[in-house]
C-alpha atoms as a PDB file:
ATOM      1  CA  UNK A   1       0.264  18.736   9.493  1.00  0.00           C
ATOM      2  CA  UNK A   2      -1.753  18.801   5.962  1.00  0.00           C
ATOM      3  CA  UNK A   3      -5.284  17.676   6.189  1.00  0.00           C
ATOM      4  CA  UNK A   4      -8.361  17.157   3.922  1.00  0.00           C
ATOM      5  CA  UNK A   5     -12.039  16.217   4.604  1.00  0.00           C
ATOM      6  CA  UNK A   6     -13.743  13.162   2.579  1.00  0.00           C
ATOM      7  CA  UNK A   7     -17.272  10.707   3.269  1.00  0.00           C
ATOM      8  CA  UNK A   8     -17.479   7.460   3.362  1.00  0.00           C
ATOM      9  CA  UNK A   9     -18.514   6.023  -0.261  1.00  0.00           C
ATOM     10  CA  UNK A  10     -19.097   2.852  -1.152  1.00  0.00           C
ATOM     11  CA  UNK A  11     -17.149  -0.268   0.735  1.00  0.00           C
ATOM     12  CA  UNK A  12     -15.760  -3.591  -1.287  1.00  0.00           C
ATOM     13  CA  UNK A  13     -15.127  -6.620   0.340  1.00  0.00           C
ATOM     14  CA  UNK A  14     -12.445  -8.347  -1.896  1.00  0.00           C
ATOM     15  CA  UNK A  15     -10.897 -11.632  -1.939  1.00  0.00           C
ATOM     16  CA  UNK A  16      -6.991 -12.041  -3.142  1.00  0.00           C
ATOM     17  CA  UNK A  17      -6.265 -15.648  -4.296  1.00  0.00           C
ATOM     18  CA  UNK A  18      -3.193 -17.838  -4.108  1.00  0.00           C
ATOM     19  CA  UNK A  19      -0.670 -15.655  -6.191  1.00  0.00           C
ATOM     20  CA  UNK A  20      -1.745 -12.275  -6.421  1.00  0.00           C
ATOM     21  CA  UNK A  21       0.279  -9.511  -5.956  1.00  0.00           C
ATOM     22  CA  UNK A  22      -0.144  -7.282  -3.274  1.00  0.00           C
ATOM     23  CA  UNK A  23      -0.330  -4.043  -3.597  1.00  0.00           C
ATOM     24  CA  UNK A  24      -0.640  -4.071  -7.580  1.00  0.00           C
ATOM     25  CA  UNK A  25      -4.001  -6.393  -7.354  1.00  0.00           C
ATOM     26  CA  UNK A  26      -5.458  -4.010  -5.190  1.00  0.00           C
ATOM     27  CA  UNK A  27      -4.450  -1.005  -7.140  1.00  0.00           C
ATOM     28  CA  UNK A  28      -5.832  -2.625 -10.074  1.00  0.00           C
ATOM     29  CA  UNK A  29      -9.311  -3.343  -8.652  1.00  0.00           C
ATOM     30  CA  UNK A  30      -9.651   0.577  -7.366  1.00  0.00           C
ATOM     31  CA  UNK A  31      -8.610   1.868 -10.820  1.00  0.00           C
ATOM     32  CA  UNK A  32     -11.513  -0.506 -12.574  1.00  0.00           C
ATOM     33  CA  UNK A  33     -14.204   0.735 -10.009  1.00  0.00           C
ATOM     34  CA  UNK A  34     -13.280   4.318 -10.117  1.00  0.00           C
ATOM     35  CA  UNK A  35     -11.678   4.581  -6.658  1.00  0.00           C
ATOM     36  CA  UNK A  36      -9.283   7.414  -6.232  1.00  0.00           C
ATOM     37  CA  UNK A  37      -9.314   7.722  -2.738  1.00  0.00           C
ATOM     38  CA  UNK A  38      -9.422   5.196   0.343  1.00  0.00           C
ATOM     39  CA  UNK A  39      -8.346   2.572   2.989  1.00  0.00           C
ATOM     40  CA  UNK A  40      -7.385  -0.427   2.774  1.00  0.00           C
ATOM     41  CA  UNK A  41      -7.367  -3.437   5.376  1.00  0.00           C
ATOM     42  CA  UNK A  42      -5.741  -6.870   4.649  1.00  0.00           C
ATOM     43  CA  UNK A  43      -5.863 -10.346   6.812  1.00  0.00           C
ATOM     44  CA  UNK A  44      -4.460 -13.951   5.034  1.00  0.00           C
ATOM     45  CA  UNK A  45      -1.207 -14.938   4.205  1.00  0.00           C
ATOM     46  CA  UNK A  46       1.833 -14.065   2.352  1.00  0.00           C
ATOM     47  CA  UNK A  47       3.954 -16.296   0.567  1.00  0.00           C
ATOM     48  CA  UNK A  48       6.810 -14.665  -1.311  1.00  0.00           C
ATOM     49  CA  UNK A  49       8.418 -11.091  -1.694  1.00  0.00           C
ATOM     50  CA  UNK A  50      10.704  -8.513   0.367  1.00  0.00           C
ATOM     51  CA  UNK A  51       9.441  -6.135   3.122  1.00  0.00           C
ATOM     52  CA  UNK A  52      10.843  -3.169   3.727  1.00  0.00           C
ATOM     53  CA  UNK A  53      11.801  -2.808   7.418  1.00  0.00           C
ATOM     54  CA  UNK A  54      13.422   0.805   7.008  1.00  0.00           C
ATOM     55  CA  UNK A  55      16.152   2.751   5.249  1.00  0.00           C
ATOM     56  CA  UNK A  56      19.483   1.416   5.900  1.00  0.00           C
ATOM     57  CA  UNK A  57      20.636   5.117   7.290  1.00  0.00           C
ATOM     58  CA  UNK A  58      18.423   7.694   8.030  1.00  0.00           C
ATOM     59  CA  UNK A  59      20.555  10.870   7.432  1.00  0.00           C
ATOM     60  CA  UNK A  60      20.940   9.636   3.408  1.00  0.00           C
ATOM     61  CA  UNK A  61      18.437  10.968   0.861  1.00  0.00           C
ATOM     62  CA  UNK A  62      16.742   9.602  -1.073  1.00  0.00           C
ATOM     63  CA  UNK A  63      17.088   6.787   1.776  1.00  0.00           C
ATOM     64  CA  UNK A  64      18.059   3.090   0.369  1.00  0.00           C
ATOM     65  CA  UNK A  65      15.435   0.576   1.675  1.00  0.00           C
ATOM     66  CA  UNK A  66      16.338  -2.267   3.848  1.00  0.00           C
ATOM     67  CA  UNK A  67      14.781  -5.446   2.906  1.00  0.00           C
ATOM     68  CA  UNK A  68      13.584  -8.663   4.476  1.00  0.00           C
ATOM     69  CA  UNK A  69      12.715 -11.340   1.947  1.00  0.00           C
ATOM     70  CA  UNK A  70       9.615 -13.132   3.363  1.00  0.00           C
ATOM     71  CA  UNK A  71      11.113 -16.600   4.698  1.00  0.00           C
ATOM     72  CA  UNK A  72       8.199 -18.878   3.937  1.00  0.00           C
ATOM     73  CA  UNK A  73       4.761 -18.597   4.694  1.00  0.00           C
ATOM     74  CA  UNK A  74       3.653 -15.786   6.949  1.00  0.00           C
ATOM     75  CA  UNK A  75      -0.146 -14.425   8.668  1.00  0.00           C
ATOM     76  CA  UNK A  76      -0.468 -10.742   7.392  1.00  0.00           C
ATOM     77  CA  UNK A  77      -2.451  -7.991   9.196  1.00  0.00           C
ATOM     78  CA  UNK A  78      -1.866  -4.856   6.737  1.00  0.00           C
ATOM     79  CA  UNK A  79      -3.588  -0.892   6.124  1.00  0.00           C
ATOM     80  CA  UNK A  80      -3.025   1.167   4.172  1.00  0.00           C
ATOM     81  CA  UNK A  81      -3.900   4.410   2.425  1.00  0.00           C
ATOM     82  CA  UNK A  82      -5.125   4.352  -1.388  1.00  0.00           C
ATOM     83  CA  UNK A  83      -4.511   7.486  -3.091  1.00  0.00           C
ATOM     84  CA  UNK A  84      -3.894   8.681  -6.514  1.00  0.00           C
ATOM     85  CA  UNK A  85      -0.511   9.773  -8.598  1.00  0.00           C
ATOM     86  CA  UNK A  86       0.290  12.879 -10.739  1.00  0.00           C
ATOM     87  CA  UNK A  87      -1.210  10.908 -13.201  1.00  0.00           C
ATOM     88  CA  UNK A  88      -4.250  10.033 -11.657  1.00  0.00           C
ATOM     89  CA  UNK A  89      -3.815   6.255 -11.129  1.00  0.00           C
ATOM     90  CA  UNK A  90      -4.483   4.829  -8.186  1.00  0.00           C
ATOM     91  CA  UNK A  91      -1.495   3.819  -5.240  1.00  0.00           C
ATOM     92  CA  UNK A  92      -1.652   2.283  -2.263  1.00  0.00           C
ATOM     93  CA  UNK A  93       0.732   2.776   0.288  1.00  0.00           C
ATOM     94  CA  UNK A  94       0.619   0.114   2.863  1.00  0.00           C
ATOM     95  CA  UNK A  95       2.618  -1.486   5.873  1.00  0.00           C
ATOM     96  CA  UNK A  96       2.028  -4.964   7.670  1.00  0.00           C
ATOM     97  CA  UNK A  97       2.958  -7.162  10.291  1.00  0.00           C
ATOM     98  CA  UNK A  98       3.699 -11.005   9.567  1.00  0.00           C
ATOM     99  CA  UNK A  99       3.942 -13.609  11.756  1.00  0.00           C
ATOM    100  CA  UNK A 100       5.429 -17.166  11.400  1.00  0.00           C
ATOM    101  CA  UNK A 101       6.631 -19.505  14.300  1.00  0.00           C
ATOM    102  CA  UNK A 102       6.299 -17.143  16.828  1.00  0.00           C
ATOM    103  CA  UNK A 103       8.333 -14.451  15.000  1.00  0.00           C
ATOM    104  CA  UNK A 104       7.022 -11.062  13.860  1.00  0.00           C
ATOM    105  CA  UNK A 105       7.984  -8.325  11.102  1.00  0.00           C
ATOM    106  CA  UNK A 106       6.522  -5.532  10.295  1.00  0.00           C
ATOM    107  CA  UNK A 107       7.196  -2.978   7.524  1.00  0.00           C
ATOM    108  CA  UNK A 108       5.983  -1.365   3.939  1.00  0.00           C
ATOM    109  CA  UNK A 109       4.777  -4.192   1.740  1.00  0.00           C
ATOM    110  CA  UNK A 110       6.032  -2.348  -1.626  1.00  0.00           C
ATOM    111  CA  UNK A 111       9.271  -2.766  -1.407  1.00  0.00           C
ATOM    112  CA  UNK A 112      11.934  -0.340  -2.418  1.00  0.00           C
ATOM    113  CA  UNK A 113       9.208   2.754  -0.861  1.00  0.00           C
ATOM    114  CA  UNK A 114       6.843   2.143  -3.150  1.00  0.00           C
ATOM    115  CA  UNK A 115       8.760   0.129  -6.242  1.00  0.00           C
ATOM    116  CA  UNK A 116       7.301  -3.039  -7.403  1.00  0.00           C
ATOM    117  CA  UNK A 117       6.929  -5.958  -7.140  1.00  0.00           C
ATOM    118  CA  UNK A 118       5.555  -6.397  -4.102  1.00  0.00           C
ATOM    119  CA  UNK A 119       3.997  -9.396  -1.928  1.00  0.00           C
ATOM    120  CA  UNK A 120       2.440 -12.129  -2.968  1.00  0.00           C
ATOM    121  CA  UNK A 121      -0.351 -13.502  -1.783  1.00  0.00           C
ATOM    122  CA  UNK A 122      -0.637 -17.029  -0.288  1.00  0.00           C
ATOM    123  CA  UNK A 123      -3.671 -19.550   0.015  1.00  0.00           C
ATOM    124  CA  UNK A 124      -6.204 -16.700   0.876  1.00  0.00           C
ATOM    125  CA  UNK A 125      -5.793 -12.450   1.393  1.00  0.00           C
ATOM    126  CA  UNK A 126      -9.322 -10.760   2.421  1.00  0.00           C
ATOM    127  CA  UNK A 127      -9.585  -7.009   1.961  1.00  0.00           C
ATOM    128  CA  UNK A 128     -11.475  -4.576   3.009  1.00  0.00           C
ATOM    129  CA  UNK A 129     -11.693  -1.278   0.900  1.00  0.00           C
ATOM    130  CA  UNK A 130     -13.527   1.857   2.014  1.00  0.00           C
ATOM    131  CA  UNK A 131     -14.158   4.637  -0.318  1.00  0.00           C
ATOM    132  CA  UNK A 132     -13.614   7.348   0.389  1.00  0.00           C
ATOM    133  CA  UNK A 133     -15.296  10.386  -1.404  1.00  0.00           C
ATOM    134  CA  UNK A 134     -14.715  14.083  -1.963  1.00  0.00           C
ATOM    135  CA  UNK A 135     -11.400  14.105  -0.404  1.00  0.00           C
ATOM    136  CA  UNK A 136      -9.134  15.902  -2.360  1.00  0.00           C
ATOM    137  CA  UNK A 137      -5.694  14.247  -2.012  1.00  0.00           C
ATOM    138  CA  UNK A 138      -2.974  13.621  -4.529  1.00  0.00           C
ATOM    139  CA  UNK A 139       0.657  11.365  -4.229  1.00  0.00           C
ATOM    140  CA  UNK A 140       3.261  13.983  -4.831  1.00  0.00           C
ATOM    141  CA  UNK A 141       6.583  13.550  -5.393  1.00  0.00           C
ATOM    142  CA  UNK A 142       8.940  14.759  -3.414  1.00  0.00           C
ATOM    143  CA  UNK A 143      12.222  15.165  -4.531  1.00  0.00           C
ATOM    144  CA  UNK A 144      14.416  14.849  -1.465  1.00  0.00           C
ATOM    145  CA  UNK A 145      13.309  11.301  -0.692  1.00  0.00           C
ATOM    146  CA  UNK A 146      12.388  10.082  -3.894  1.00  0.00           C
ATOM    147  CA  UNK A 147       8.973   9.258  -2.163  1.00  0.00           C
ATOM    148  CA  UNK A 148       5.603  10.252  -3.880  1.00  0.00           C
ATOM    149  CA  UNK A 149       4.483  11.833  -0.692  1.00  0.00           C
ATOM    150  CA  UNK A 150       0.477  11.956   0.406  1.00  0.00           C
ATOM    151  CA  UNK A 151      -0.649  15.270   0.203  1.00  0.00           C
ATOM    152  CA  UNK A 152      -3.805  16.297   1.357  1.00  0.00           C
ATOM    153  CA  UNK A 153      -5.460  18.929  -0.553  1.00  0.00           C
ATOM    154  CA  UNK A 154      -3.589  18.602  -3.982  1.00  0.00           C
ATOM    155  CA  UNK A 155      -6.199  18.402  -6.943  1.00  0.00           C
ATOM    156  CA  UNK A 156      -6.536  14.789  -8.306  1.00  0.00           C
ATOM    157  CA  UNK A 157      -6.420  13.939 -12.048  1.00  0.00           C
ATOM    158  CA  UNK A 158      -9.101  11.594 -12.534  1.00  0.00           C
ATOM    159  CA  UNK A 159      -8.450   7.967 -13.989  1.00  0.00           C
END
């Protein structure tokens, strides 16, 4: 386990409209406020995109994503973790579940572990960001999975 200690900074309330793209809106927003570090809740709806629901074999690496294009309109409950790159930009890693017609998914809503496009938003997304200061923590790649890993502790370029 890797751990790092941060306080709670400032907290956005943020409201995606019809068409945005989740997580690249989101992203976006952190980078023009000067957010390198925080959380990130989402309620609304999605509308279009492909989820990823896990790797289609666990024992290849770098693991090829399964995807689940989103059928229609779906309810989204999503978190995630907003963290910076090697080169200091913002990324937020973040999973949901979606629900339509009594049927539930749930996986990473960048599809691809962590390859655009993404999800877009339907009708109405509402986020909540927290801020989350004086935690140094870095995305790292790492080279087995082709992920760009969270590592608490690693030094963050600034943006």
């Amino acid at each position: 386990m890797k751990a790092c200690e941060g306080k709670l900074g400032r907290v956005f309330i943020i409201r995606l409209e019809d068409g945005d793209v989740v997580p690249e809106c989101i992203e976006r927003f952190a980078e023009e406020h000067g957010v390198a570090v925080g959380q990130v809740i989402l309620v609304g709806g999605v509308g279009d995109g492909e989820v990823v629901v896990g790797p289609l074999s666990s024992e290849e690496m770098p693991p090829q994503p399964m995807l689940l294009p989103i059928d229609g309109v779906h309810e989204v409950l999503g978190v995630g973790v907003l963290a910076p790159d090697e080169d200091g930009k913002p990324v937020l890693h973040i999973h949901g579940a979606l629900g339509r017609s009594g049927q539930t998914m749930s996986g990473c809503l960048r599809p691809g572990g962590c390859l655009r496009p993404g999800v877009t938003t339907w009708l109405v997304g509402e986020v909540i960001l927290y801020e989350i200061l004086g935690a140094n923590a870095a995305r790292v790649r790492d080279e087995a999975s082709g992920f760009d890993l969270l590592e608490p502790g690693a030094a963050q370029k600034t943006f």
